[in-house]
C-alpha atoms as a PDB file:
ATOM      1  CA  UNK A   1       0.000   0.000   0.000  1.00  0.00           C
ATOM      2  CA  UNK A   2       2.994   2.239   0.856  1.00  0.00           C
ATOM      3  CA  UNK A   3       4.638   1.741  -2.583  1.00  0.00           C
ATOM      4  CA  UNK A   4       1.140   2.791  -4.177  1.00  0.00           C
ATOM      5  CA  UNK A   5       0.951   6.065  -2.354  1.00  0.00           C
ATOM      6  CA  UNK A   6       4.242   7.450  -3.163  1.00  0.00           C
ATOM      7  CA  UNK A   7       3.611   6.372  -7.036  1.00  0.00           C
ATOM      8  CA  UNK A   8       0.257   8.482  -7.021  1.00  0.00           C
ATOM      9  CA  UNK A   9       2.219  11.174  -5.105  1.00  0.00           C
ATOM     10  CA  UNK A  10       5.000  11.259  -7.645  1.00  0.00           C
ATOM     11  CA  UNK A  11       2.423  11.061 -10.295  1.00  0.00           C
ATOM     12  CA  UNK A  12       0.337  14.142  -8.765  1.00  0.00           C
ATOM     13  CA  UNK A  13       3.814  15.772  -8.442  1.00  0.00           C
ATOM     14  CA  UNK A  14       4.261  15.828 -12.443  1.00  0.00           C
ATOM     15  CA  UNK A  15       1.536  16.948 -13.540  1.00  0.00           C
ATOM     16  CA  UNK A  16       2.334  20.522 -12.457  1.00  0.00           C
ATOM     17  CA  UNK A  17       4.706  20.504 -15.069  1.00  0.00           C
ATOM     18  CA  UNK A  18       4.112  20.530 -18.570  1.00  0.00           C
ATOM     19  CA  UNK A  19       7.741  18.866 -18.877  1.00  0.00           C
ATOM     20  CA  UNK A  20       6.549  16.088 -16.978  1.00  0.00           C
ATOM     21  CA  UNK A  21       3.178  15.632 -18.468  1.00  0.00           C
ATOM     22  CA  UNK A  22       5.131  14.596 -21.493  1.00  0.00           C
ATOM     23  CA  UNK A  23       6.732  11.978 -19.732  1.00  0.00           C
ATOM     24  CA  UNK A  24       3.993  10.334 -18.005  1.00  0.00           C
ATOM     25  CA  UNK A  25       2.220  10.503 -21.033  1.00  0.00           C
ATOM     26  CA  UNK A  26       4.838   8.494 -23.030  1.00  0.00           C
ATOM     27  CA  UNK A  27       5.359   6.486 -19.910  1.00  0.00           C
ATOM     28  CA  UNK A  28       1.766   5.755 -20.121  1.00  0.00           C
ATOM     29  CA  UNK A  29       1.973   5.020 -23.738  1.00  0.00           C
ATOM     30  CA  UNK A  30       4.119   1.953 -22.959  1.00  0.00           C
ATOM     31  CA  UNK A  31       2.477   0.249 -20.236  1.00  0.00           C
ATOM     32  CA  UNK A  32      -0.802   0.465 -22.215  1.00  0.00           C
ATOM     33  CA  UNK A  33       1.214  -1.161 -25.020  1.00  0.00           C
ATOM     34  CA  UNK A  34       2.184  -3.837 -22.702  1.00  0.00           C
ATOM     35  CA  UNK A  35      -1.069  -4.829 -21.246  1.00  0.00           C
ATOM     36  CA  UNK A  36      -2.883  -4.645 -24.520  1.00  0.00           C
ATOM     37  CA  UNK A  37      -0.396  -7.305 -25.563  1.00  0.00           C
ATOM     38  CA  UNK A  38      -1.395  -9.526 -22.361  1.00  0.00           C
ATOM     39  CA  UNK A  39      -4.742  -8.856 -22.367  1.00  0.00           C
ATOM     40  CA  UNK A  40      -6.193  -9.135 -25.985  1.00  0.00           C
ATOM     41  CA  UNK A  41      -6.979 -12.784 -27.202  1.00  0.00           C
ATOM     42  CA  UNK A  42      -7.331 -11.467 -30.764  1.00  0.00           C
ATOM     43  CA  UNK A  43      -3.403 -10.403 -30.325  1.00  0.00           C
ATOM     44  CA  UNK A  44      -2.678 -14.329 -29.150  1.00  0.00           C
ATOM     45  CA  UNK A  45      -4.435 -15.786 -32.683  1.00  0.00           C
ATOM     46  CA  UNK A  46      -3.453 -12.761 -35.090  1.00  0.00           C
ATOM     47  CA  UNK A  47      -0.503 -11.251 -33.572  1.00  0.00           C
ATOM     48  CA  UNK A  48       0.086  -7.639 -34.582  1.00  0.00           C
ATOM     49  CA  UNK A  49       2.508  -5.831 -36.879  1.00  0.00           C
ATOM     50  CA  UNK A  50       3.622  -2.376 -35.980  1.00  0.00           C
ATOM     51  CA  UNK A  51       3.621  -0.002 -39.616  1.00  0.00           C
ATOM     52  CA  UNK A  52       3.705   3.515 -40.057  1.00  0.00           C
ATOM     53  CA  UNK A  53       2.190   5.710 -42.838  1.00  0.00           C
ATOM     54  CA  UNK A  54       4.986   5.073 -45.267  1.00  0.00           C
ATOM     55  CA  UNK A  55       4.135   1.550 -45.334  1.00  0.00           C
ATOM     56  CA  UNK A  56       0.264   2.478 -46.071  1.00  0.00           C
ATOM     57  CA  UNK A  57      -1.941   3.844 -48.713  1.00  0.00           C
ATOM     58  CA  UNK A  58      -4.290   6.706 -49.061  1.00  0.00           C
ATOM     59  CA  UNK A  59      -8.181   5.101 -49.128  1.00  0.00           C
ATOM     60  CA  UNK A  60     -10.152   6.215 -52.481  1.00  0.00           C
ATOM     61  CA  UNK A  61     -13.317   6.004 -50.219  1.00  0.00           C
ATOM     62  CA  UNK A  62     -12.386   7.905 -47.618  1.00  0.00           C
ATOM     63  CA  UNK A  63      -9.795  10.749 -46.037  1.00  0.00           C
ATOM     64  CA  UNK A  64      -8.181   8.154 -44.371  1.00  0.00           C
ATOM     65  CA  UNK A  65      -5.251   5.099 -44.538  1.00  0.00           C
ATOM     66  CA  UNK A  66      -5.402   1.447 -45.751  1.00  0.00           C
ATOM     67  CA  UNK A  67      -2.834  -1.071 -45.956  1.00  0.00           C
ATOM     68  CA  UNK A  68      -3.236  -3.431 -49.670  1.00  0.00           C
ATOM     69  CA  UNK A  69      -2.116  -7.024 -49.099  1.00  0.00           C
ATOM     70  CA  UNK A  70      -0.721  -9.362 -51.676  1.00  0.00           C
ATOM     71  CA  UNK A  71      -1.999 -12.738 -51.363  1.00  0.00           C
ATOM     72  CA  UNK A  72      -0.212 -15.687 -52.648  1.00  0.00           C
ATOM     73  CA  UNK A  73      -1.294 -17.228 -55.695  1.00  0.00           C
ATOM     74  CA  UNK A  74      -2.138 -20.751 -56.091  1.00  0.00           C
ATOM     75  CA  UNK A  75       0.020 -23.192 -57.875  1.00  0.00           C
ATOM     76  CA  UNK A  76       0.473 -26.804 -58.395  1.00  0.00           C
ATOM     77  CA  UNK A  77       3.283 -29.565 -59.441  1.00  0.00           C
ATOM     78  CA  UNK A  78       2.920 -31.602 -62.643  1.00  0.00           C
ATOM     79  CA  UNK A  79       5.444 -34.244 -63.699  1.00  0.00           C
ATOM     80  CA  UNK A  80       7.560 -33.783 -67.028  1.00  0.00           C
ATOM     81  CA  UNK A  81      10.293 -35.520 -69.144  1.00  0.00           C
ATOM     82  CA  UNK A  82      13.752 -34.231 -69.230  1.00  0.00           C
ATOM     83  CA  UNK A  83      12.528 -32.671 -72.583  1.00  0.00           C
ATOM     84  CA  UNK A  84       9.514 -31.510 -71.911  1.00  0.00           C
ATOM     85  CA  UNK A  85       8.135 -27.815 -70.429  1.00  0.00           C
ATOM     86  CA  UNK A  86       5.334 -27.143 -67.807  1.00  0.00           C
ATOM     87  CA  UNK A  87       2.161 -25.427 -69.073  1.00  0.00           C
ATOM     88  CA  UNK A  88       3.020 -21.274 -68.441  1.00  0.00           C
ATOM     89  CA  UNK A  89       1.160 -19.745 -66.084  1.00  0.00           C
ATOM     90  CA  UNK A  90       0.315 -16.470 -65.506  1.00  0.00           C
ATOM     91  CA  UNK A  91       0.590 -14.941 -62.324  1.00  0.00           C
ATOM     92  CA  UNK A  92      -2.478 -12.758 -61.263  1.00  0.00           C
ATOM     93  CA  UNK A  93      -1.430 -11.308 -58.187  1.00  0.00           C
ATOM     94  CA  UNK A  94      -4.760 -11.225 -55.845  1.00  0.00           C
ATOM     95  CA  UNK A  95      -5.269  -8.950 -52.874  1.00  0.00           C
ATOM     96  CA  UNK A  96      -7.146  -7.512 -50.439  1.00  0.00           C
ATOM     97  CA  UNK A  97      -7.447  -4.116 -48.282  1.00  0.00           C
ATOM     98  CA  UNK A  98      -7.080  -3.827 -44.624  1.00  0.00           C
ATOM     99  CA  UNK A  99      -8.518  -0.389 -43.267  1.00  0.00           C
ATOM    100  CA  UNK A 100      -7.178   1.448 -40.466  1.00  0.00           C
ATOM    101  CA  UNK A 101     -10.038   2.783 -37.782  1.00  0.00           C
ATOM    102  CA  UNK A 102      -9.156   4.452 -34.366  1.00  0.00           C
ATOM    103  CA  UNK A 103     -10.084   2.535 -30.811  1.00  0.00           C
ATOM    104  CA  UNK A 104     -10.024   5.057 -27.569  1.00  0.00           C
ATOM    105  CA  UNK A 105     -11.174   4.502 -24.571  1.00  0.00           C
ATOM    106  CA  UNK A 106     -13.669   7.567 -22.640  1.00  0.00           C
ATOM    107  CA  UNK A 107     -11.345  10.615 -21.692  1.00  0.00           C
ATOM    108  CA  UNK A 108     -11.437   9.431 -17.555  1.00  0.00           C
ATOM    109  CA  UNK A 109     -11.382  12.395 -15.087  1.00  0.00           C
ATOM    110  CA  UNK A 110     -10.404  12.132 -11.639  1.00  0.00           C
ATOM    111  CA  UNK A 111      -9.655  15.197  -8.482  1.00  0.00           C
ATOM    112  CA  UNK A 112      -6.094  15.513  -7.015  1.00  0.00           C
ATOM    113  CA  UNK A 113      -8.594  14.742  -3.986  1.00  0.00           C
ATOM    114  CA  UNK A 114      -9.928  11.420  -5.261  1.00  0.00           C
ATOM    115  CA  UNK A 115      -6.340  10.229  -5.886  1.00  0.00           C
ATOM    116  CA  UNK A 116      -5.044  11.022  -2.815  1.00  0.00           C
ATOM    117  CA  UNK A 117      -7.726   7.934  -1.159  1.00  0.00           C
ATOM    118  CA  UNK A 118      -6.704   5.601  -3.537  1.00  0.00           C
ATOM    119  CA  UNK A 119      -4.826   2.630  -2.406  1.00  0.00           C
ATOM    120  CA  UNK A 120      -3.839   0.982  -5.451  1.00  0.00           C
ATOM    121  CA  UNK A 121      -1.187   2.249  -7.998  1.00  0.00           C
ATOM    122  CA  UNK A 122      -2.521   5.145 -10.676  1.00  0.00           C
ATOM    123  CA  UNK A 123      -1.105   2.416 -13.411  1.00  0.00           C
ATOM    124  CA  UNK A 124      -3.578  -0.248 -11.851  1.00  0.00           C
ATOM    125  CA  UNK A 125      -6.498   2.799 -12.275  1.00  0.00           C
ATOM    126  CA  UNK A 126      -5.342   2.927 -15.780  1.00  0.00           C
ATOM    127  CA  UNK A 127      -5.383  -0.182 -16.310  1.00  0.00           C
ATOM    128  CA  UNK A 128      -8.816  -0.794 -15.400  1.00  0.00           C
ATOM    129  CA  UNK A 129     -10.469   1.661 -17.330  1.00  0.00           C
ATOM    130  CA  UNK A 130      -8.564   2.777 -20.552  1.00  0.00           C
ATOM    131  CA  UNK A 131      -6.745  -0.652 -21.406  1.00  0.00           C
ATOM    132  CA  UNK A 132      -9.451  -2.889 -20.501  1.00  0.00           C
ATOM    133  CA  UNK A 133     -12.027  -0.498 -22.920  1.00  0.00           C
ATOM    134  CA  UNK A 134      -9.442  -0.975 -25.501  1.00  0.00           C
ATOM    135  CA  UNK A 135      -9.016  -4.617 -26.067  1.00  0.00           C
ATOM    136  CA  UNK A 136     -12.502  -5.120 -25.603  1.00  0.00           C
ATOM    137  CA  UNK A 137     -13.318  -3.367 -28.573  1.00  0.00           C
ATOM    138  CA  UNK A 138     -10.442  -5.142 -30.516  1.00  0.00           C
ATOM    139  CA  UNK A 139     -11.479  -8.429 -29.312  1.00  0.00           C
ATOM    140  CA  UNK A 140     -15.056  -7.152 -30.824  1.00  0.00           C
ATOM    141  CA  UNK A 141     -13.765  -6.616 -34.039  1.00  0.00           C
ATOM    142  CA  UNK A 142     -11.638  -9.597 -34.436  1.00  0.00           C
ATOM    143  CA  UNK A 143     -14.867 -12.027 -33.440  1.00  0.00           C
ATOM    144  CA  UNK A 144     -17.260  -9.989 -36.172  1.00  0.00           C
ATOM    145  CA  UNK A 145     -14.709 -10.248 -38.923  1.00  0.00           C
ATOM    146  CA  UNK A 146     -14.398 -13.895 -37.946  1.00  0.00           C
ATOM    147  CA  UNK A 147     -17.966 -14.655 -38.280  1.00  0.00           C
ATOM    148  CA  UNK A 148     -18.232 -12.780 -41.589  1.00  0.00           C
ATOM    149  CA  UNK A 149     -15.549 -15.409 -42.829  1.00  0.00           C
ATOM    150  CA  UNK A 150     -16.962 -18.879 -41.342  1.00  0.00           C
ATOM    151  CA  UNK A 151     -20.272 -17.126 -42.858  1.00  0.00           C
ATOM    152  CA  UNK A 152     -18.182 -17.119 -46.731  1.00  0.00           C
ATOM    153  CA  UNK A 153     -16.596 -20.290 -45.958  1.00  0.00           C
ATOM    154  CA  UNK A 154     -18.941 -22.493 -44.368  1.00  0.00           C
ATOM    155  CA  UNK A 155     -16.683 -24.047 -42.296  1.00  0.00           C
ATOM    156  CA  UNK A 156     -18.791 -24.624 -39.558  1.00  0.00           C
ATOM    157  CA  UNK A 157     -19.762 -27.860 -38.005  1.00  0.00           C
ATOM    158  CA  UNK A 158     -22.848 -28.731 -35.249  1.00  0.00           C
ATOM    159  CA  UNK A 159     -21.976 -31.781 -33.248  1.00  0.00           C
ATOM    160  CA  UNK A 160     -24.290 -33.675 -30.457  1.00  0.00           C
ATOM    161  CA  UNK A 161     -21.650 -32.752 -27.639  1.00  0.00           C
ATOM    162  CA  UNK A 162     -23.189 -30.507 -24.826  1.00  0.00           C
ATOM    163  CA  UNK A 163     -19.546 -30.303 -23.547  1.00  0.00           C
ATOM    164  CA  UNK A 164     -15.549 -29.756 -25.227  1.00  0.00           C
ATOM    165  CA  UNK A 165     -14.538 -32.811 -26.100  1.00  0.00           C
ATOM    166  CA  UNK A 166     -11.518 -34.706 -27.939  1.00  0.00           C
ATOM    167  CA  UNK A 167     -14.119 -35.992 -30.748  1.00  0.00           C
ATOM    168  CA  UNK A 168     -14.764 -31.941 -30.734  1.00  0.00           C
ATOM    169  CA  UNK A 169     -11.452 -30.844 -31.294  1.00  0.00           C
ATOM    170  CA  UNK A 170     -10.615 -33.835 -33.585  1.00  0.00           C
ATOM    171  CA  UNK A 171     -13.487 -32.487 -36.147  1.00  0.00           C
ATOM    172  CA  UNK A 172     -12.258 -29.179 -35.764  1.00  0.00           C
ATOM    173  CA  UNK A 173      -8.872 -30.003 -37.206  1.00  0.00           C
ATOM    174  CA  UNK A 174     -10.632 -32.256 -39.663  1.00  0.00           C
ATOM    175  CA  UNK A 175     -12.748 -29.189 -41.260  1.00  0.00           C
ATOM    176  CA  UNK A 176      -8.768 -27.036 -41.440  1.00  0.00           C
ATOM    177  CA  UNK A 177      -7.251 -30.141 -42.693  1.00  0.00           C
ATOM    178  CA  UNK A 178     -10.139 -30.332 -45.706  1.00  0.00           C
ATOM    179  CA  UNK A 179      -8.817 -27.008 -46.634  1.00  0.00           C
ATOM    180  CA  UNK A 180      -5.656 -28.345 -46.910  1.00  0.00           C
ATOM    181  CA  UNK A 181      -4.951 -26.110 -43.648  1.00  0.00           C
ATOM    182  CA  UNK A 182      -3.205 -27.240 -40.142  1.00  0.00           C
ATOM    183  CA  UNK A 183      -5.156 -26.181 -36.993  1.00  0.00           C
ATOM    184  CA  UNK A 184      -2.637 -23.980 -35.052  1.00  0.00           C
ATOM    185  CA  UNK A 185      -4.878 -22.068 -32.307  1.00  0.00           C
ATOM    186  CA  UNK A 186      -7.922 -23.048 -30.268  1.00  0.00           C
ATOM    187  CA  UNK A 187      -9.823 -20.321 -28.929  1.00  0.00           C
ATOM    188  CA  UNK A 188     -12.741 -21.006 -26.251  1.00  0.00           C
ATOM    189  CA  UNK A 189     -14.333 -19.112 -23.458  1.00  0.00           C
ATOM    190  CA  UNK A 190     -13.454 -19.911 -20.065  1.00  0.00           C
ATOM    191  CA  UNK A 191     -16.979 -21.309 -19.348  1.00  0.00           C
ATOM    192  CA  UNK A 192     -16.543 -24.104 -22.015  1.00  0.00           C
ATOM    193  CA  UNK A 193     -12.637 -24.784 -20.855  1.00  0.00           C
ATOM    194  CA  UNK A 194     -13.742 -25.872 -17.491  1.00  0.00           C
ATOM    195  CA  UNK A 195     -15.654 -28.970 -19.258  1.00  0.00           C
ATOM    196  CA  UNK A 196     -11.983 -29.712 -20.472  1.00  0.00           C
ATOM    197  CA  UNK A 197     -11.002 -29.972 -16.428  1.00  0.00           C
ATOM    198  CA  UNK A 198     -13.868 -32.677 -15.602  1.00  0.00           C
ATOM    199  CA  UNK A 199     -11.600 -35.055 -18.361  1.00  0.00           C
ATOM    200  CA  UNK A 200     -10.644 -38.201 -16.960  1.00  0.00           C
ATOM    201  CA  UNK A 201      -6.966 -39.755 -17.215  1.00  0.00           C
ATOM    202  CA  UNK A 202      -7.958 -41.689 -20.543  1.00  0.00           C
ATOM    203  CA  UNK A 203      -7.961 -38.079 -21.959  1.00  0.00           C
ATOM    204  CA  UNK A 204      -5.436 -36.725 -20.107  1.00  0.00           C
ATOM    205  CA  UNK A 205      -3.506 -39.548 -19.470  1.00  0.00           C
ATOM    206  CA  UNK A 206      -2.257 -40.142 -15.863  1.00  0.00           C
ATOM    207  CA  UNK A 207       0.914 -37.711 -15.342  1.00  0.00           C
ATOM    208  CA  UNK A 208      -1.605 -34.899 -16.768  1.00  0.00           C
ATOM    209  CA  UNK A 209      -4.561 -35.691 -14.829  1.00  0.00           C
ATOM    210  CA  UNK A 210      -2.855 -36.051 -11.401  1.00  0.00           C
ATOM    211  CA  UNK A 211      -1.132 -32.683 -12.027  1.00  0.00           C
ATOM    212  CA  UNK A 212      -5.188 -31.144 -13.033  1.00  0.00           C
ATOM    213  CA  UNK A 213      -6.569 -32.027  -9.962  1.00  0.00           C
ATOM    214  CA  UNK A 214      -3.548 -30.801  -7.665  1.00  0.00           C
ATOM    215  CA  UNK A 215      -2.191 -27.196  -9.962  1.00  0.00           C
ATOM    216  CA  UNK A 216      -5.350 -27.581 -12.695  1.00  0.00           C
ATOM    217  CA  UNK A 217      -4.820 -26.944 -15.723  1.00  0.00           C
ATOM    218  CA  UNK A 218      -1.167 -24.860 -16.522  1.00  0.00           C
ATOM    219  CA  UNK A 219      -0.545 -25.307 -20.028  1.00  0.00           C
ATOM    220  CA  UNK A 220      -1.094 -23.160 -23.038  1.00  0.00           C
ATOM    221  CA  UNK A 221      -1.665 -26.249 -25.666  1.00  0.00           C
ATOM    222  CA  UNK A 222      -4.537 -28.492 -25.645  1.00  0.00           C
ATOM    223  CA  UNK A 223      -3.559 -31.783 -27.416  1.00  0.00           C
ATOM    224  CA  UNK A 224      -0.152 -30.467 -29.368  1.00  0.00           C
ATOM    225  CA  UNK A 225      -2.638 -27.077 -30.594  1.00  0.00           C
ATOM    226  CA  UNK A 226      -2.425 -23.101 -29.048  1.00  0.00           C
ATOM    227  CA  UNK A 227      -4.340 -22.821 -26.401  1.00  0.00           C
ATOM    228  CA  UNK A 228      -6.400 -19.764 -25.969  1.00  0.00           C
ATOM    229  CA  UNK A 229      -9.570 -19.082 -23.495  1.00  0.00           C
ATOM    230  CA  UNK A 230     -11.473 -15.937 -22.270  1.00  0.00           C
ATOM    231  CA  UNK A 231     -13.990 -14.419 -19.933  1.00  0.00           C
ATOM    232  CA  UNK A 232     -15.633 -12.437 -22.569  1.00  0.00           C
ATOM    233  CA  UNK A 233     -18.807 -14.430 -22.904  1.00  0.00           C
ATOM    234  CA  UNK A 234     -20.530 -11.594 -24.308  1.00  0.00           C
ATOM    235  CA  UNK A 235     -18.239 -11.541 -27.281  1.00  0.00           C
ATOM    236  CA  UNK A 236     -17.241 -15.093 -27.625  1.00  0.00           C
ATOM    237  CA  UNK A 237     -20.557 -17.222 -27.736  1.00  0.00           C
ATOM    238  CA  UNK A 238     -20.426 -20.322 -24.928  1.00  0.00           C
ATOM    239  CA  UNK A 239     -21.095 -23.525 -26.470  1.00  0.00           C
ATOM    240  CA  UNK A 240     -18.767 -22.490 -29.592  1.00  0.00           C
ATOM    241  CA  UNK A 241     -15.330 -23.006 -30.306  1.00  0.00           C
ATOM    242  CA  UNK A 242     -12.710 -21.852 -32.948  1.00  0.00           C
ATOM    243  CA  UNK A 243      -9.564 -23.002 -34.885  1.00  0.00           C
ATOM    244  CA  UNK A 244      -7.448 -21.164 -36.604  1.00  0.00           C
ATOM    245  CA  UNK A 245      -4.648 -22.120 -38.759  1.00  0.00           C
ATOM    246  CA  UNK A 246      -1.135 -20.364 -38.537  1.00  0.00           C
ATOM    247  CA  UNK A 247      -0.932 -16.369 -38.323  1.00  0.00           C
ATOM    248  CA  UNK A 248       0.903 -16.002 -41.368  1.00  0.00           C
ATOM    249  CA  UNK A 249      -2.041 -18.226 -43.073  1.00  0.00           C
ATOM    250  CA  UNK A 250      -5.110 -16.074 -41.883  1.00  0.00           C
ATOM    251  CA  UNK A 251      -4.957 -12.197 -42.196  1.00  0.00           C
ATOM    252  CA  UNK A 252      -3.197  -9.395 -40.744  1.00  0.00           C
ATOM    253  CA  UNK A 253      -3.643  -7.206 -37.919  1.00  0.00           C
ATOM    254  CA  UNK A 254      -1.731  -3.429 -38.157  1.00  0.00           C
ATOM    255  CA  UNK A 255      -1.004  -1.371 -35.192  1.00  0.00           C
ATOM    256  CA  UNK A 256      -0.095   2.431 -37.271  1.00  0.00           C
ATOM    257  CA  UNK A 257       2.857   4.225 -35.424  1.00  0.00           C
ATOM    258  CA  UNK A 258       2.235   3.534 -31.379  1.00  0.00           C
ATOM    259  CA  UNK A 259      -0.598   3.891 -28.966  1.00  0.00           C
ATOM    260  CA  UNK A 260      -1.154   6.765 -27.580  1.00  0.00           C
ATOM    261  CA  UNK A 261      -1.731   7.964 -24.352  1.00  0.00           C
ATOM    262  CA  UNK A 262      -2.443  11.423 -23.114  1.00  0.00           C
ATOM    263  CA  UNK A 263      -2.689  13.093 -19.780  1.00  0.00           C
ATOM    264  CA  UNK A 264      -3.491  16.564 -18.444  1.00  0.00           C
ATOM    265  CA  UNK A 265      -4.595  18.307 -15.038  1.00  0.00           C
ATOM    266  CA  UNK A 266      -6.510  21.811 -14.922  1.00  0.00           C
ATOM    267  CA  UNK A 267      -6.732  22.877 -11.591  1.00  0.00           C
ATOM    268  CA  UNK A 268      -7.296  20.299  -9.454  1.00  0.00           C
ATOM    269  CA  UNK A 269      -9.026  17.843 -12.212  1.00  0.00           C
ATOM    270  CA  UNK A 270      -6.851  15.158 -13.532  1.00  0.00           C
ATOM    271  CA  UNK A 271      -7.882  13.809 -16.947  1.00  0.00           C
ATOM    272  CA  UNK A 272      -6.443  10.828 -18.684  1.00  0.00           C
ATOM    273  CA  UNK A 273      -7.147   8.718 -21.927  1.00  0.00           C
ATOM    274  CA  UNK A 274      -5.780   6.440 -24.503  1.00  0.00           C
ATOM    275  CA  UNK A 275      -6.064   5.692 -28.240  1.00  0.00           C
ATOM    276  CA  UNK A 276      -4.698   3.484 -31.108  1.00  0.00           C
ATOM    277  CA  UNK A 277      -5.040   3.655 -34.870  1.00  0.00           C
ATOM    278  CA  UNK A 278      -4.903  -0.539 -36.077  1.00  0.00           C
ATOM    279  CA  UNK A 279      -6.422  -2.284 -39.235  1.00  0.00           C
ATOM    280  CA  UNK A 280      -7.303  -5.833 -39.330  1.00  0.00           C
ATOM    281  CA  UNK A 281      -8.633  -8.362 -41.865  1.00  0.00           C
ATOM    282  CA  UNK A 282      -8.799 -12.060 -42.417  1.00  0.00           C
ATOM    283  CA  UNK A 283      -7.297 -13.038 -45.961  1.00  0.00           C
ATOM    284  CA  UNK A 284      -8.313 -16.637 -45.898  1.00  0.00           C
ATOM    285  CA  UNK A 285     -11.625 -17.613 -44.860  1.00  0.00           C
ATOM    286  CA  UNK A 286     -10.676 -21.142 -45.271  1.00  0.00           C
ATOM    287  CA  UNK A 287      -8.038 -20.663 -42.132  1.00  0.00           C
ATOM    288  CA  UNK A 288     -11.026 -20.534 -39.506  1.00  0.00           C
ATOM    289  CA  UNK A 289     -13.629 -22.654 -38.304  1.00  0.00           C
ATOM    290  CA  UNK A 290     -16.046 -23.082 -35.978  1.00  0.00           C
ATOM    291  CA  UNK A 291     -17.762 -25.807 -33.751  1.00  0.00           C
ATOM    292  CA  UNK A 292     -21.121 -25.838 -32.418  1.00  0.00           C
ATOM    293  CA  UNK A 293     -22.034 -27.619 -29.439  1.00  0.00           C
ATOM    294  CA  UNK A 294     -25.400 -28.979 -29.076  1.00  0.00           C
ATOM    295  CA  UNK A 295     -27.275 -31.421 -26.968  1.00  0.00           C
ATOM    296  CA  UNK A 296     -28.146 -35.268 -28.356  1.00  0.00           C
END
């Protein structure tokens, strides 16, 4: 509690000074950065690349940036002689546009007095409110431009499982693998992981399942795959999970410069909030899939 107090006193301390508003506001800046990485599951599947407006282009819609990304274009082998030639080929370069929108959180606002009763670090304040609205919204995003793709794709599949199973995550790989795609990531809510703690050592197998029921569950792969769960039932749907092949085989997701943070105090009011500019997009609908869980 001591160590908290002197951080908010240090932190009421430089605001006074325009100097060190520029500080704490690039200070700021980087622990947002840091818990947006730890926080957002869309970051864990797709994880982001950091561009800046050279490495963009101007929208014809719109006063505004996109980023135009080449996709690969499909090829096969064929057999020849020594003598013979393949059939030419030309390439058509396809691709697709990623465009950049802004995510801030609400401009927060609290007295010199307020701060001064707080028993918790100003970062852990920050924390709460800015970084948490954030990610929120980018987790959001992610999940609508995900179901726009299983919607293209079809890759969906409804199985007679009211719980996660291995038959469960064994289709889900199957529908990836039809696409001639590896699964790579799982992604699940944390409601629908706990049906994954109730398996029995002929899932687990025995060193696993004594270690479950004394430490639960530690690791971050589920049967050789990317583990990834969440709280955020409202944005994740329970009774649904999602596999996704490889990063580099599913889209892109564009953080443009760094995110900002910004920080002022006008008489006694203390006003703080936090922005980013990113794009994101998935390029292959065929690299995600979904399963449905329903009752028998």
């Amino acid at each position: 509690m001591e160590n908290a107090s002197i951080l908010n006193d240090l932190f009421r301390a430089s605001l006074d000074q325009p100097e060190e508003r520029t500080k704490l506001a690039e200070a700021g800046g980087a622990f947002v950065r840091q818990k947006l990485r730890e926080l957002s599951f869309a970051r864990r599947i797709m994880p982001p690349v950091m561009v800046t407006k050279d490495d963009c282009q101007r929208s014809e819609d719109h006063d505004g940036l996109v980023k135009i990304i080449d996709k690969e274009p499909d090829s096969k082998a064929i057999p020849i002689s020594f003598r013979g030639q393949p059939e030419a080929k030309y390439i058509d370069g396809e691709r697709y546009t990623v465009y950049f929108f802004t995510i801030s959180s609400e401009k927060f606002q609290k007295t010199e007095q307020e701060l001064l009763s707080y028993e918790m670090p100003i970062t852990k304040i920050i924390e709460e409110n800015s970084v948490k609205d954030i990610q929120k919204i980018e987790d959001g995003r992610f999940m609508d431009y995900l179901s726009l793709a299983i919607t293209s794709s079809g890759q969906t599949q409804t199985i007679s499982d009211t719980t996660v199973e291995k038959t469960g995550i064994a289709a889900l790989s199957r529908v990836l693998t039809t696409a001639q795609l590896k699964l790579d990531v799982i992604l699940m809510t944390q409601h629908d992981f706990s049906d994954i703690l109730a398996w029995d050592a002929n899932s687990f197998g025995d060193k696993v399942a004594s270690e479950v029921v004394i430490d639960g569950y530690k690791y971050d792969t589920l049967l050789g795959y990317k583990l990834v769960t969440t709280i955020k039932g409202d944005i994740v749907d329970e009774g649904k999970f999602y596999g996704f092949a490889a990063p580099q085989f599913l889209g892109n997701f564009f953080i443009l410069n760094q995110t900002k943070f910004w920080v002022d105090k006008v008489a006694n009011l203390i006003s703080f909030q936090s922005w980013e500019d990113i794009a994101m997009g998935i390029g292959n609908v065929n690299a995600a899939a979904e399963i449905v869980l329903t009752s028998p």
